[in-house]
C-alpha atoms as a PDB file:
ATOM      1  CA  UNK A   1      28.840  15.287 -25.169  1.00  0.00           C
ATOM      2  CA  UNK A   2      30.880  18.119 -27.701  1.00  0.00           C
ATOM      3  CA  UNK A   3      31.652  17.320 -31.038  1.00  0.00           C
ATOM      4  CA  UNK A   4      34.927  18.974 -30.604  1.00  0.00           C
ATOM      5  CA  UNK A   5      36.046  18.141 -34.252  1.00  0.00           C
ATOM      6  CA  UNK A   6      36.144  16.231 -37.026  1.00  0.00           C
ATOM      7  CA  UNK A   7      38.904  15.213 -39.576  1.00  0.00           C
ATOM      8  CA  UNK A   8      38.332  13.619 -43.091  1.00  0.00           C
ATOM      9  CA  UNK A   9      40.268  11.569 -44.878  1.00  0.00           C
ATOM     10  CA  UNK A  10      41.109  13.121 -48.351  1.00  0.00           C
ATOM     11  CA  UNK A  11      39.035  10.844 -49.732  1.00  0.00           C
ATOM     12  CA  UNK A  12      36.020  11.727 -47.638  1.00  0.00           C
ATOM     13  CA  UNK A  13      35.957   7.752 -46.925  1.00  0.00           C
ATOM     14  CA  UNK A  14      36.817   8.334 -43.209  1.00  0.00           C
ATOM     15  CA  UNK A  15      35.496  10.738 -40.848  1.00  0.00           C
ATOM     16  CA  UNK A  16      37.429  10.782 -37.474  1.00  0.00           C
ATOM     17  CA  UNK A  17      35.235  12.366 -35.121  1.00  0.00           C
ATOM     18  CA  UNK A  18      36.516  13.532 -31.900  1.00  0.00           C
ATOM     19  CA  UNK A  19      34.307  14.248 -29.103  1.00  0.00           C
ATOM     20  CA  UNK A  20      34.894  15.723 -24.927  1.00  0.00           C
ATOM     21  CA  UNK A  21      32.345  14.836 -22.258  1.00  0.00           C
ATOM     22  CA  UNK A  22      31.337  17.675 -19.333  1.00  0.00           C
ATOM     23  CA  UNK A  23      30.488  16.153 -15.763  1.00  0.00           C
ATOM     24  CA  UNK A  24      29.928  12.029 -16.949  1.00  0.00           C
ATOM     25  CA  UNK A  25      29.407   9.329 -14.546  1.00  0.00           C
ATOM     26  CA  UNK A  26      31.085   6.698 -16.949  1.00  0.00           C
ATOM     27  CA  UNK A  27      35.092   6.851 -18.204  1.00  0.00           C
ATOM     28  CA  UNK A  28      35.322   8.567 -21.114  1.00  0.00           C
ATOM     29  CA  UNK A  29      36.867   5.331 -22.740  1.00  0.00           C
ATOM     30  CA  UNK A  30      34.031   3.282 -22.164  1.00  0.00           C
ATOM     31  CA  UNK A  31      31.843   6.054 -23.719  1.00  0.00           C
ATOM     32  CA  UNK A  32      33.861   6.450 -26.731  1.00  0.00           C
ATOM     33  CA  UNK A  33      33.636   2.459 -27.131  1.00  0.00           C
ATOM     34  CA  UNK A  34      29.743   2.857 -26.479  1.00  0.00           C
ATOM     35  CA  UNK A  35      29.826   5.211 -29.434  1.00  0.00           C
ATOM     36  CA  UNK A  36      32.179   3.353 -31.516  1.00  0.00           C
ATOM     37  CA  UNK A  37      29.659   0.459 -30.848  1.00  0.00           C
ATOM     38  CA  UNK A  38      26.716   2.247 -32.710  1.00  0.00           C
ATOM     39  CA  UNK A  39      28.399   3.308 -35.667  1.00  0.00           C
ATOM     40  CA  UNK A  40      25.583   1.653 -37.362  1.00  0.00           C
ATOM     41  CA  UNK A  41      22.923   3.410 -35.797  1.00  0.00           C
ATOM     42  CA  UNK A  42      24.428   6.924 -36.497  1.00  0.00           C
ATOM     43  CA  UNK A  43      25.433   5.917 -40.162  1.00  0.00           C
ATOM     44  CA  UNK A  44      21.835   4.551 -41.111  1.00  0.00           C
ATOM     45  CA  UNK A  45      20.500   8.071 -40.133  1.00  0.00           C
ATOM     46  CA  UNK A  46      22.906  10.433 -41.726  1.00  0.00           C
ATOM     47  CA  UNK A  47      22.590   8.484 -45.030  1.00  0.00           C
ATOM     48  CA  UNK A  48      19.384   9.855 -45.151  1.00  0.00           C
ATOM     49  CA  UNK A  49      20.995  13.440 -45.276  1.00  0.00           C
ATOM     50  CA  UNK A  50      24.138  12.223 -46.846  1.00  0.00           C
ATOM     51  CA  UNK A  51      24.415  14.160 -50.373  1.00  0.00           C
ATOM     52  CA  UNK A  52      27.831  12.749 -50.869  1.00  0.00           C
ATOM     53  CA  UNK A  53      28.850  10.153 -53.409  1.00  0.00           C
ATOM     54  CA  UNK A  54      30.185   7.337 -49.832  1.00  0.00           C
ATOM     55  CA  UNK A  55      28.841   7.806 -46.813  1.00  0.00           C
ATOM     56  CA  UNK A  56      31.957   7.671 -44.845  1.00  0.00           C
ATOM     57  CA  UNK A  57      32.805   5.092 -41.808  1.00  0.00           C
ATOM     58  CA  UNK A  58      32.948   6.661 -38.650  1.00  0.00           C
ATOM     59  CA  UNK A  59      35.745   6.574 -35.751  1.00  0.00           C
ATOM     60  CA  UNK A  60      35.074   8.725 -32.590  1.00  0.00           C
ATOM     61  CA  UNK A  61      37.706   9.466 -30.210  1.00  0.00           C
ATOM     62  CA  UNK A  62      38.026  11.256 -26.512  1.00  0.00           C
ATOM     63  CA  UNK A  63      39.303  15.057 -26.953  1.00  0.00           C
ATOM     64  CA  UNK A  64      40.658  15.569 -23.709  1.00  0.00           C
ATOM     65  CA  UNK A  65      42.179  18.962 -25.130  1.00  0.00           C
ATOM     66  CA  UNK A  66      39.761  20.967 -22.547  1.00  0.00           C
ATOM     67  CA  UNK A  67      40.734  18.974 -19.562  1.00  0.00           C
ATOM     68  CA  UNK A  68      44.152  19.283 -20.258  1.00  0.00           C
ATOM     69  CA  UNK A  69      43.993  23.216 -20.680  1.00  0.00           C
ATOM     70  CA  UNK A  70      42.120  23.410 -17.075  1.00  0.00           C
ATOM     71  CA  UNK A  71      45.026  21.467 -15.829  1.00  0.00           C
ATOM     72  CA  UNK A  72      47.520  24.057 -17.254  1.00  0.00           C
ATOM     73  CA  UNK A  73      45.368  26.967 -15.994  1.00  0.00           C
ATOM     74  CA  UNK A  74      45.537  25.236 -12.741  1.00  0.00           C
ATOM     75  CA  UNK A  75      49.107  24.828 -12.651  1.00  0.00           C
ATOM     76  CA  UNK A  76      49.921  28.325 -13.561  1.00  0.00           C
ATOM     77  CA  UNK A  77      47.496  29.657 -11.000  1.00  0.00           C
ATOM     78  CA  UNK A  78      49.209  27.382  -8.673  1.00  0.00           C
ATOM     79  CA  UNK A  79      52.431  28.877  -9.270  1.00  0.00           C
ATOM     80  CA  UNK A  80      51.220  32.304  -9.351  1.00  0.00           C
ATOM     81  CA  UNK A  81      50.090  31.736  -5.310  1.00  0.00           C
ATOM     82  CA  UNK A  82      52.957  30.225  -4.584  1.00  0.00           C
ATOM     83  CA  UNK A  83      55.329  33.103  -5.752  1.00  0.00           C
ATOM     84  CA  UNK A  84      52.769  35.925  -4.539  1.00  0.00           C
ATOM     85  CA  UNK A  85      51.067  36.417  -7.563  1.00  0.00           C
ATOM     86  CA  UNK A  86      47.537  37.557  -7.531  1.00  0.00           C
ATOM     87  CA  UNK A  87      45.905  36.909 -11.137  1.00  0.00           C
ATOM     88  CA  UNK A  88      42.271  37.475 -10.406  1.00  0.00           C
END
């Protein structure tokens, strides 16, 4: 698992992290809802680092950002062999 990102709210109240998973045997939807499940967990532990006034709620999410740009770079390699192309 990446952290990949995260976005605050403006009022540091929400932090929407967003996270991509290399070469996982479970869905990445049922990992982000494990996750999401031990919000808790992860909270408890970075209030004991937290110098901030609220120790924000956290929301993770799947970035599938890198997946997608391999499918791209597939697709334009793919098109590249099929017009005669040689890219390597």
């Amino acid at each position: 698992m990446t952290i990949t990102r995260v976005r605050m709210t403006e009022d540091l109240k929400i932090a929407n992290i967003f996270v991509s998973f290399l070469n996982e045997k479970k869905a990445p939807n049922t990992l982000i809802t494990d996750l999401n499940s031990k919000v808790k967990f992860f909270k408890f532990h970075m209030g004991k680092m937290w110098k901030g006034k609220y120790m924000p709620d956290l929301a993770f999410y799947h970035d599938d950002s890198f997946s997608n740009a391999e499918n791209i770079t597939s697709l334009i390699k793919n098109i590249g062999e099929e017009r005669g192309v040689d890219r390597s």
